[in-house]
C-alpha atoms as a PDB file:
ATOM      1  CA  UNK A   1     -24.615   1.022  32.627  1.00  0.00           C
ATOM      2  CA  UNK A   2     -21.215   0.046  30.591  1.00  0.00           C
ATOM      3  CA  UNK A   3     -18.487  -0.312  32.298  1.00  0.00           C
ATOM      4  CA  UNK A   4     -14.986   0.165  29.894  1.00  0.00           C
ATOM      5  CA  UNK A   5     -11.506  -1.390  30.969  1.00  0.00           C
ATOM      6  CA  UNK A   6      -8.836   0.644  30.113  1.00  0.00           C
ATOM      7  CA  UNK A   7      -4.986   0.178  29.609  1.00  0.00           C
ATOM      8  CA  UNK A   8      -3.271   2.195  32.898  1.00  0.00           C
ATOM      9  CA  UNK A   9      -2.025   4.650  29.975  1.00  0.00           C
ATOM     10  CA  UNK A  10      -4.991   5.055  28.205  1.00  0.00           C
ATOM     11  CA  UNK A  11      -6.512   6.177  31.668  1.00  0.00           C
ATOM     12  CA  UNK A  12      -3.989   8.148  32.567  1.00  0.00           C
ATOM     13  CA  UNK A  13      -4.606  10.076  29.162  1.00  0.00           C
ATOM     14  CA  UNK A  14      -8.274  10.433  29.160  1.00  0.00           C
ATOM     15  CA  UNK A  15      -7.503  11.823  33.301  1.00  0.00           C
ATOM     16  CA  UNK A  16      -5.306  14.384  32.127  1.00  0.00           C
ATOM     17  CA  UNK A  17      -7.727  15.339  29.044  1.00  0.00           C
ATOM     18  CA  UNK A  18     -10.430  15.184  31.665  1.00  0.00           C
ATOM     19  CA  UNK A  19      -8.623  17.535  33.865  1.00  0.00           C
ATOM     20  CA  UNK A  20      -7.400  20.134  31.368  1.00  0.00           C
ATOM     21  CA  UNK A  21     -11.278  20.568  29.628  1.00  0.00           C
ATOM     22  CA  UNK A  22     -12.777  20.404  33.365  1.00  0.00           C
ATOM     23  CA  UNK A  23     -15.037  17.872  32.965  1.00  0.00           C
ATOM     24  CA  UNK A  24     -15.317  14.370  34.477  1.00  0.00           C
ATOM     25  CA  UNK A  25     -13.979  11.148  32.547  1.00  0.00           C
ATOM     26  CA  UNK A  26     -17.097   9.985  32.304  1.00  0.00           C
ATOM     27  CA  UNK A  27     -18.437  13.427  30.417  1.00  0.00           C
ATOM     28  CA  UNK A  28     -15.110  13.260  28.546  1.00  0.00           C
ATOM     29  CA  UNK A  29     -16.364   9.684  27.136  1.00  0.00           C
ATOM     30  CA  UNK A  30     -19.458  10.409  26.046  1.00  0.00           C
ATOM     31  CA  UNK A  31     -18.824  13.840  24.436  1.00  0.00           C
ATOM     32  CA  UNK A  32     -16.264  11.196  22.452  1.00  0.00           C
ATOM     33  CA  UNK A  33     -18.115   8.338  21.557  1.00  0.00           C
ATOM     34  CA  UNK A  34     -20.879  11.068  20.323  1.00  0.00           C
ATOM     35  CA  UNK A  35     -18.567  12.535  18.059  1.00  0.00           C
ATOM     36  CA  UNK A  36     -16.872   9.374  16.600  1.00  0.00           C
ATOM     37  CA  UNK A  37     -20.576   7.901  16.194  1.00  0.00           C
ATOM     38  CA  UNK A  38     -21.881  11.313  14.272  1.00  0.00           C
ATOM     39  CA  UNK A  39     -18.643  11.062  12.242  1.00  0.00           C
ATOM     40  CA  UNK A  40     -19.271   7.393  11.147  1.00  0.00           C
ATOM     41  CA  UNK A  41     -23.084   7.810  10.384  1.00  0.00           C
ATOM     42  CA  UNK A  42     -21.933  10.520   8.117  1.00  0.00           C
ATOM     43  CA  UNK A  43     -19.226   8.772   6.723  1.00  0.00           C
ATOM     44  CA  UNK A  44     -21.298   5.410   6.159  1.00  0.00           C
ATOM     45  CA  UNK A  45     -24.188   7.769   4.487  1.00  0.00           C
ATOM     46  CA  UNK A  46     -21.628   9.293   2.620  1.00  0.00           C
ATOM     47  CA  UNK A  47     -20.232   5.574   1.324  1.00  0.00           C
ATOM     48  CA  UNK A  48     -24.308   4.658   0.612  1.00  0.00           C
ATOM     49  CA  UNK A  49     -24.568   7.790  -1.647  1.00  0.00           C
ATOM     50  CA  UNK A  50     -21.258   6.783  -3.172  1.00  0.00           C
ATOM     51  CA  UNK A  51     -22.761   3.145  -4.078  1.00  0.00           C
ATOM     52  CA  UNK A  52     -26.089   4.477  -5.206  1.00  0.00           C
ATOM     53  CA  UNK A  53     -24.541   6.367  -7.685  1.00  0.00           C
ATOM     54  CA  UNK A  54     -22.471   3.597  -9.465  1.00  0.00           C
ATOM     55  CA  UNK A  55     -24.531   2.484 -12.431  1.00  0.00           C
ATOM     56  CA  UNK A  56     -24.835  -1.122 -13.869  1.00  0.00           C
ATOM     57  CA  UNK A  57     -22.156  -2.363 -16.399  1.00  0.00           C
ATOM     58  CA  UNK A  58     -23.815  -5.049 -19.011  1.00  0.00           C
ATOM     59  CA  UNK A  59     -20.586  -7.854 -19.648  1.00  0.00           C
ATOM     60  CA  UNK A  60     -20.502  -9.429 -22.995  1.00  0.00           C
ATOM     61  CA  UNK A  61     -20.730 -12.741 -21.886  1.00  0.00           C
ATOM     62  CA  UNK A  62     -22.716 -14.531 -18.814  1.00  0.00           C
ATOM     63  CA  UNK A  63     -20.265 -15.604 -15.678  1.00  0.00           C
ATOM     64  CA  UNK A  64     -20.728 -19.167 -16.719  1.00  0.00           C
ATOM     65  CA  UNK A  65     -19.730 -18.054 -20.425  1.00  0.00           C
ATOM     66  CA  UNK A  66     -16.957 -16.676 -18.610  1.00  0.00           C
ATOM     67  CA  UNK A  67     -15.787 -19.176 -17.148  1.00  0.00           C
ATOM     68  CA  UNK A  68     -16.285 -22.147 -19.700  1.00  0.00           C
ATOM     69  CA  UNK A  69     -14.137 -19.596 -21.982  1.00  0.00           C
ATOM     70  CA  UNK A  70     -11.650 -19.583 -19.525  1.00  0.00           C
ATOM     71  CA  UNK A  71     -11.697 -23.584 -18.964  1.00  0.00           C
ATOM     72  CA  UNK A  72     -11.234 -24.218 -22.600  1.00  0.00           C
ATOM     73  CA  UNK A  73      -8.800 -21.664 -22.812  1.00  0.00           C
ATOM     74  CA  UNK A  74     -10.056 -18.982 -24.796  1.00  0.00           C
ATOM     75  CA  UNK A  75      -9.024 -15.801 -22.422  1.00  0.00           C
ATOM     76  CA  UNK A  76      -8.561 -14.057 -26.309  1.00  0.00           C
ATOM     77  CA  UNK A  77     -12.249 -13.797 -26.220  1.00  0.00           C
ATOM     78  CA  UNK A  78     -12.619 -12.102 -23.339  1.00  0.00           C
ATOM     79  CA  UNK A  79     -10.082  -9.844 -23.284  1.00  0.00           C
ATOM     80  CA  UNK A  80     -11.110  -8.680 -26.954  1.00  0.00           C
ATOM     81  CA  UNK A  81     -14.505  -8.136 -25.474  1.00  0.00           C
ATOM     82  CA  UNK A  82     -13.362  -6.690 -22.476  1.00  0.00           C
ATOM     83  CA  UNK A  83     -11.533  -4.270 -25.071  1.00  0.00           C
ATOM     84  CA  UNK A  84     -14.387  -3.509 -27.228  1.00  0.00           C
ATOM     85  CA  UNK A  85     -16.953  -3.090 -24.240  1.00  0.00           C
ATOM     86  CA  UNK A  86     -14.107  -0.306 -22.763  1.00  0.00           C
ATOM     87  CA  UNK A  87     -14.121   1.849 -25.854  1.00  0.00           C
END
């Protein structure tokens, strides 16, 4: 059993809600937290399908090319390649 501590306002919301769709608080809750948990399953399969579909860039250089080139100051080099790997 969970027991949830709510604000006096919050509970004086969810009573009236309660009270206007004739149902207890506690059916009122769980008819909730069903609907925000279908919603964010969806939402988070959604987001996975969304990432599955993004498909591997190849960089010019390696990220410790990269970053040697950007110790000694050659940022030219990657920007040009940056540039030509765009087109």
């Amino acid at each position: 059993m969970l027991t949830i501590d709510l604000d006096l306002e919050l509970e004086a919301s969810l009573a009236a809600v309660a009270k206007q769709k004739h149902c207890t608080q506690n059916e009122l809750i769980k008819k909730l937290l069903s609907h925000y948990l279908t919603d964010y399953q969806s939402n988070n399969n959604h987001f996975s399908t969304l990432v599955d579909r993004i498909k591997p860039v190849k960089a010019a250089y390696s990220a410790e090319e990269m970053g040697q080139m950007l110790r000694e100051g050659k940022e030219q080099f990657l920007i040009a390649a940056h540039a030509h790997h765009v087109q």
